[in-house]
C-alpha atoms as a PDB file:
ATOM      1  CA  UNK A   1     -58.395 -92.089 188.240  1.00  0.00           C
ATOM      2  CA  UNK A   2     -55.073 -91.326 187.298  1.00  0.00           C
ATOM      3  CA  UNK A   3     -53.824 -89.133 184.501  1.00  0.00           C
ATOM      4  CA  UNK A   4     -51.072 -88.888 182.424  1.00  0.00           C
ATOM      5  CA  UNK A   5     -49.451 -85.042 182.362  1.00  0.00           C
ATOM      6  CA  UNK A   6     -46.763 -84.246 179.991  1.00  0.00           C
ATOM      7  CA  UNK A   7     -43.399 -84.067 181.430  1.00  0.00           C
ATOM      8  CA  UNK A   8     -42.993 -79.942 182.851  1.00  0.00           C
ATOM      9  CA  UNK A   9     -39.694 -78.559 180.816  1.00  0.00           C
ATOM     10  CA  UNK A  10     -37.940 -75.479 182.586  1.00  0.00           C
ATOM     11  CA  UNK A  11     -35.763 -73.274 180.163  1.00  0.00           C
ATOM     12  CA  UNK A  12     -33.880 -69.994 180.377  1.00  0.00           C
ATOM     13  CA  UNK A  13     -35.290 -66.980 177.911  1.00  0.00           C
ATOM     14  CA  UNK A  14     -33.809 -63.675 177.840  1.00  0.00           C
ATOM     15  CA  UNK A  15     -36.565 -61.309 178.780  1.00  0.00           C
ATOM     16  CA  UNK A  16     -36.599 -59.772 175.218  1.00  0.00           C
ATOM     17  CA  UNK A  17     -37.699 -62.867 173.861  1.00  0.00           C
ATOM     18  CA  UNK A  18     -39.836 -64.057 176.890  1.00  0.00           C
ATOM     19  CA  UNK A  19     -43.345 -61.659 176.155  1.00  0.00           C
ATOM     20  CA  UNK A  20     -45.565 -64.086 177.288  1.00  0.00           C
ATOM     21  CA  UNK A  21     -43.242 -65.861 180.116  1.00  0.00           C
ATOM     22  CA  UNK A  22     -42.609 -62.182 181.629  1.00  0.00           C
ATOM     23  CA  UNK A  23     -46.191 -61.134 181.459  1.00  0.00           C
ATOM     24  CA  UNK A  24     -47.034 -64.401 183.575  1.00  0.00           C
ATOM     25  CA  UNK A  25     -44.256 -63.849 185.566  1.00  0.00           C
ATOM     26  CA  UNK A  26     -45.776 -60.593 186.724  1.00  0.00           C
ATOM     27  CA  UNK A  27     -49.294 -61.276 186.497  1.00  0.00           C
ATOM     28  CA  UNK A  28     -49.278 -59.782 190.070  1.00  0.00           C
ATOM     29  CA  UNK A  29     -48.776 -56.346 189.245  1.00  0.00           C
ATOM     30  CA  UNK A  30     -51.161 -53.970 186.984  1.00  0.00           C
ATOM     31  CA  UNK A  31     -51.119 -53.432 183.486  1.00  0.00           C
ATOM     32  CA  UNK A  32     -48.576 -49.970 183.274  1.00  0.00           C
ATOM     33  CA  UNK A  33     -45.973 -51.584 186.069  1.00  0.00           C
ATOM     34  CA  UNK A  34     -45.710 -54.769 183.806  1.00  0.00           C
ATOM     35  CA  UNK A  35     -45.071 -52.775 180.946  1.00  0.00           C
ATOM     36  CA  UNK A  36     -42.452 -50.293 182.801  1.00  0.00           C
ATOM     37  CA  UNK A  37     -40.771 -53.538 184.172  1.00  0.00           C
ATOM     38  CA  UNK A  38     -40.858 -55.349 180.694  1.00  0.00           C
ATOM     39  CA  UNK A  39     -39.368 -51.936 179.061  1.00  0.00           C
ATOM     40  CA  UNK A  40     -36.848 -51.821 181.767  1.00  0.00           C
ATOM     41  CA  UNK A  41     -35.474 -55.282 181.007  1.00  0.00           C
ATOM     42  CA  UNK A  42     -35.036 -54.901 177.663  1.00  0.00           C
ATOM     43  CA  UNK A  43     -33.208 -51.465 177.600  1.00  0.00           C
ATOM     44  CA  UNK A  44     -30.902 -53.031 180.412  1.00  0.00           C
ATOM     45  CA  UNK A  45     -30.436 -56.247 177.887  1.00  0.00           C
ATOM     46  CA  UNK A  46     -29.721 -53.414 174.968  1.00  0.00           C
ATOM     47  CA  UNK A  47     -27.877 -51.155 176.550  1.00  0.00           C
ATOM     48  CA  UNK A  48     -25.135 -53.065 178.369  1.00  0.00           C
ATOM     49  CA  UNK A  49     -25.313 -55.932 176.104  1.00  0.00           C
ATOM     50  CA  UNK A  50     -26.015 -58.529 179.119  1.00  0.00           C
ATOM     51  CA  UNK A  51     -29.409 -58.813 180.859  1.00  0.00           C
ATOM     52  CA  UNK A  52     -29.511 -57.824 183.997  1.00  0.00           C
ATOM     53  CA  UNK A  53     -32.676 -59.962 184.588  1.00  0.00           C
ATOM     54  CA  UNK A  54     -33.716 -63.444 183.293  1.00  0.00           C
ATOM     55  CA  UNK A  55     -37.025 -65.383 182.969  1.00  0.00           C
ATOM     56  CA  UNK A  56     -37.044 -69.067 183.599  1.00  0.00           C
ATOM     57  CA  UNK A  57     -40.234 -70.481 182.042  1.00  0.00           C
ATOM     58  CA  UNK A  58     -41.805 -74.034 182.006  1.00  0.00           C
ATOM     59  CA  UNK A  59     -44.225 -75.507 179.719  1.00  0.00           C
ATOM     60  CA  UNK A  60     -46.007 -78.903 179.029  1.00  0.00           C
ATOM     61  CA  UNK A  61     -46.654 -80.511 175.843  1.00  0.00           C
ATOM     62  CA  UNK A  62     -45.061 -76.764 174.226  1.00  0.00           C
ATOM     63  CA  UNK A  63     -47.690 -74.891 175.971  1.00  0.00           C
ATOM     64  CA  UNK A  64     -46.693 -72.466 178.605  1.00  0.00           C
ATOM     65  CA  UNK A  65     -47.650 -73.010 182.244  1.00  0.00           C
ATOM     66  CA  UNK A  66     -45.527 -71.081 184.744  1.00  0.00           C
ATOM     67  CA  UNK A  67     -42.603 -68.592 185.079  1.00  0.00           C
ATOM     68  CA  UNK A  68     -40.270 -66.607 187.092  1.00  0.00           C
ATOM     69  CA  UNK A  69     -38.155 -63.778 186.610  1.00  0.00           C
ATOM     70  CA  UNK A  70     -34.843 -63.054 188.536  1.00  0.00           C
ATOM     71  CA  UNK A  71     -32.728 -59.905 188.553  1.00  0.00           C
ATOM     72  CA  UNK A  72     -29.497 -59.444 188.890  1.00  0.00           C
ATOM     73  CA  UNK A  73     -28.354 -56.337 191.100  1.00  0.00           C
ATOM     74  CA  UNK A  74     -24.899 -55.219 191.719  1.00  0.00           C
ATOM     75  CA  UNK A  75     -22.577 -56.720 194.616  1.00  0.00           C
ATOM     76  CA  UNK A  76     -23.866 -59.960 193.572  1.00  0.00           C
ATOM     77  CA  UNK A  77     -26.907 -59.874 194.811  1.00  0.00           C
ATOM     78  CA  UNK A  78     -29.899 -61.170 193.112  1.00  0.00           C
ATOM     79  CA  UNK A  79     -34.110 -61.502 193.174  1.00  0.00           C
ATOM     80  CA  UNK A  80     -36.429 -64.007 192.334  1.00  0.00           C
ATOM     81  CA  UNK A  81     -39.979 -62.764 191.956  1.00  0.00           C
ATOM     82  CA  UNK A  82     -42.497 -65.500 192.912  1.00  0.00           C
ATOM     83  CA  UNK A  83     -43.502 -67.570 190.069  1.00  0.00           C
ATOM     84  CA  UNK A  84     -46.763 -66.898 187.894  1.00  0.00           C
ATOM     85  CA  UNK A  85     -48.655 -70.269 186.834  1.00  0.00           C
ATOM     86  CA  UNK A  86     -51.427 -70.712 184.881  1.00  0.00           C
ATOM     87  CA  UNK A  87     -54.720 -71.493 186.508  1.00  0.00           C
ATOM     88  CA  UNK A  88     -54.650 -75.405 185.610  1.00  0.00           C
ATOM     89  CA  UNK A  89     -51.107 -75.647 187.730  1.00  0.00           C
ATOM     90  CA  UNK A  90     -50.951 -77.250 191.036  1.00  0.00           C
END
């Protein structure tokens, strides 16, 4: 039986803005490093007026199913974490 999904949409959000992306992002780690990390990122966005990290986030039908954060470091080197989905994701 087939089903119809809605269509996934991927958007930048600064990590100030992205409470719910970032937490899934980094559903990997415990409770206090997610909080240092998310803490981190927004002092960094504050303080230097540029993020140096940036969630990507996708959602279906509005709802939020996955996202990633990436961090900028400098020399031009960057990191992508590996992406947090919700359970109903494939």
């Amino acid at each position: 039986m087939h089903t119809s999904r809605a269509e996934l949409v991927i958007k930048h959000v600064a990590p100030q803005r992205a409470t719910e992306a970032l937490a899934l992002a980094m559903q990997g780690m415990d409770a206090d490093e997610q909080a240092a990390r998310t803490a981190q990122l927004a002092g960094q966005a504050t303080s230097s007026g540029s993020p140096q990290g940036c969630v990507f986030q996708g959602s279906r039908g509005g709802r939020l199913v996955g996202a990633v954060l990436v961090e900028s470091y400098p020399g031009g080197t960057a990191m992508a974490w590996p992406p947090g989905l919700v359970a109903s994701e494939p």
